[in-house]
Protein backbone atom coordinates (compact mmCIF):
# COMPACT_ATOMS: atom_id res chain seq x y z
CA UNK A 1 0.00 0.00 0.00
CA UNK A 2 1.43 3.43 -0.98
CA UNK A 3 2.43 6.17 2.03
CA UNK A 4 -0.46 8.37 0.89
CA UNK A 5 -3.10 5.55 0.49
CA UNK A 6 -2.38 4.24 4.36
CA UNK A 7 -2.28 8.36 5.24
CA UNK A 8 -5.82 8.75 3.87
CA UNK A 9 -6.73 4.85 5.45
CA UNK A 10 -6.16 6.62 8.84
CA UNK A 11 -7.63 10.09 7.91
CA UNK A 12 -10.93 7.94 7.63
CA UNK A 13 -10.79 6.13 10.91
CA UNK A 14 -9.70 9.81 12.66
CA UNK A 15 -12.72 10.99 10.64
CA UNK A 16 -14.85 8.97 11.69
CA UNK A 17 -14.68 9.12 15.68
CA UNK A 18 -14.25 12.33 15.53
CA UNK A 19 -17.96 12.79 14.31
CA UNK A 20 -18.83 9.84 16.29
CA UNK A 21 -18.09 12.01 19.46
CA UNK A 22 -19.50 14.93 17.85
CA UNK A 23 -22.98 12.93 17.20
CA UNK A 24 -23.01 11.88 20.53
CA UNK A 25 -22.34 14.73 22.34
CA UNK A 26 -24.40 16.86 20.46
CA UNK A 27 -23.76 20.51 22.70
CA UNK A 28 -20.10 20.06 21.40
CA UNK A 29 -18.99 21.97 18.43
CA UNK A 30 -16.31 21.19 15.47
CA UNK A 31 -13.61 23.06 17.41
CA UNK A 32 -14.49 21.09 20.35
CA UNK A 33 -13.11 17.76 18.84
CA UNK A 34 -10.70 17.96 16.04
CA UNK A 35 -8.38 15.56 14.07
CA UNK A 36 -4.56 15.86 14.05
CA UNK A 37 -2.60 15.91 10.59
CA UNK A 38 -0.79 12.71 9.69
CA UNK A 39 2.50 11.66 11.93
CA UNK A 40 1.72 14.91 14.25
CA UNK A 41 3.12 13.64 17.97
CA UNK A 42 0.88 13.40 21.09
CA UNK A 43 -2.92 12.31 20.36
CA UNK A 44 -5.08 11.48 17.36
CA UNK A 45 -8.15 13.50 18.45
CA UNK A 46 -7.56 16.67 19.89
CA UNK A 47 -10.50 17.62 22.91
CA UNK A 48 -11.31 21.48 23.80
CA UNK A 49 -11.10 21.45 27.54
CA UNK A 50 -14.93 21.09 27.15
CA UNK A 51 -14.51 18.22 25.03
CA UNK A 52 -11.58 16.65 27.81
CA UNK A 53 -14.59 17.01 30.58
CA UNK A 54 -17.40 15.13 28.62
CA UNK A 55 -15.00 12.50 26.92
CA UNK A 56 -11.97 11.87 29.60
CA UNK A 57 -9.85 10.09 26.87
CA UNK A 58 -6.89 10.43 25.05
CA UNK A 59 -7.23 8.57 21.75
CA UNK A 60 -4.98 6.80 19.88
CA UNK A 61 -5.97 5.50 16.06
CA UNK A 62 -5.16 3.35 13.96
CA UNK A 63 -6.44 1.38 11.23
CA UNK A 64 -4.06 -1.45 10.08
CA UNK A 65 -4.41 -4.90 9.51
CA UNK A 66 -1.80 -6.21 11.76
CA UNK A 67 -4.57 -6.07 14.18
CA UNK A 68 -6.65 -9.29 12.14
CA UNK A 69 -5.72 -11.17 15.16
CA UNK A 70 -7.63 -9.25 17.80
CA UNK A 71 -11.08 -8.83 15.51
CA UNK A 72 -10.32 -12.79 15.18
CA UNK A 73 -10.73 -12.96 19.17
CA UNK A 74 -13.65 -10.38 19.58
CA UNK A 75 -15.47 -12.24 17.13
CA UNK A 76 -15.16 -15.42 18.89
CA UNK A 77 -16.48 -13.29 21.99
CA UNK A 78 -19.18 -12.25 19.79
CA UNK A 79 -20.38 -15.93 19.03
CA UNK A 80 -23.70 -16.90 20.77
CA UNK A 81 -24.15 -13.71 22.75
CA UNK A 82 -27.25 -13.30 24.22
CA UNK A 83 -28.84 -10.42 22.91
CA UNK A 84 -28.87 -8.47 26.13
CA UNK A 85 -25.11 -8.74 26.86
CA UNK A 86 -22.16 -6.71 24.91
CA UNK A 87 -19.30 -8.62 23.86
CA UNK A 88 -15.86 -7.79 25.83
CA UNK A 89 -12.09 -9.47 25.12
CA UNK A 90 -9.55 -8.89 27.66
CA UNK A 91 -6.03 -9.69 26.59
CA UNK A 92 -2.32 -9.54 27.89
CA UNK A 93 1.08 -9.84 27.20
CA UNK A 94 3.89 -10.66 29.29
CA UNK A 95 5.05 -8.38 31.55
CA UNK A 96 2.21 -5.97 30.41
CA UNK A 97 -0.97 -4.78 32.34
CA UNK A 98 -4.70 -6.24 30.95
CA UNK A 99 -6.29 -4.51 28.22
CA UNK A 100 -10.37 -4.26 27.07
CA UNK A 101 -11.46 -4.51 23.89
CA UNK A 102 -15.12 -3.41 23.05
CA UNK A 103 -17.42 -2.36 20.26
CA UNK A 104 -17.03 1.42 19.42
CA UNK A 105 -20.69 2.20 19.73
CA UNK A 106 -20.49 0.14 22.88
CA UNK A 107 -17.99 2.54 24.32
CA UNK A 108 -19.89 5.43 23.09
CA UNK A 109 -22.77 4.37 24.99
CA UNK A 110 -20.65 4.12 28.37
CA UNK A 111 -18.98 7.08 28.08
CA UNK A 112 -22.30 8.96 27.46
CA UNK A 113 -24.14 8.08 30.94
């Protein structure tokens, strides 16, 4: 894949929570949650201190394949769920501290309560 086709690839993904947010925290404006340019350091998704209040996170984005193995897992936790229950995949490496894994709009829905 060329530089500028995985650039755009990520654009998308930044893109796309960033009107996520947006949609679900309606009172929030454009200048409340904006994207980063390509390779910038620190954070993907840049939060007014209004935005940092409502949405606590710093976010990280990425959109690569390399990650096949993971959506393998979460779709194994995502086989016979009942309908009332959200699928969750908790993984670790060595030496490394648990992390969650969870549907977007899942998340979305926590963080908005």
């Amino acid at each position: 894949m060329k530089q500028q086709s995985r650039k755009a690839k990520g654009r998308r993904l930044q893109n796309h929570v960033r009107d996520r947010i947006l949609k679900n925290f309606p009172h929030l404006k454009a200048r409340d949650v904006q994207c980063v340019e390509n390779y910038a350091p620190g954070p993907d998704i840049i939060l007014s201190k209004v935005a940092a209040k409502l949405v606590p996170w710093q976010w990280e984005v990425k959109n690569q394949e390399k990650l096949s193995t993971l959506y393998s897992w979460f779709k194994q936790a995502n086989k016979k769920i009942p309908k009332n229950l959200s699928a969750v995949l908790v993984m670790k490496m060595n030496t490394r501290e648990p992390l969650v894994v969870i549907d977007f709009e899942d998340f979305l829905k926590l963080i908005k309560e």
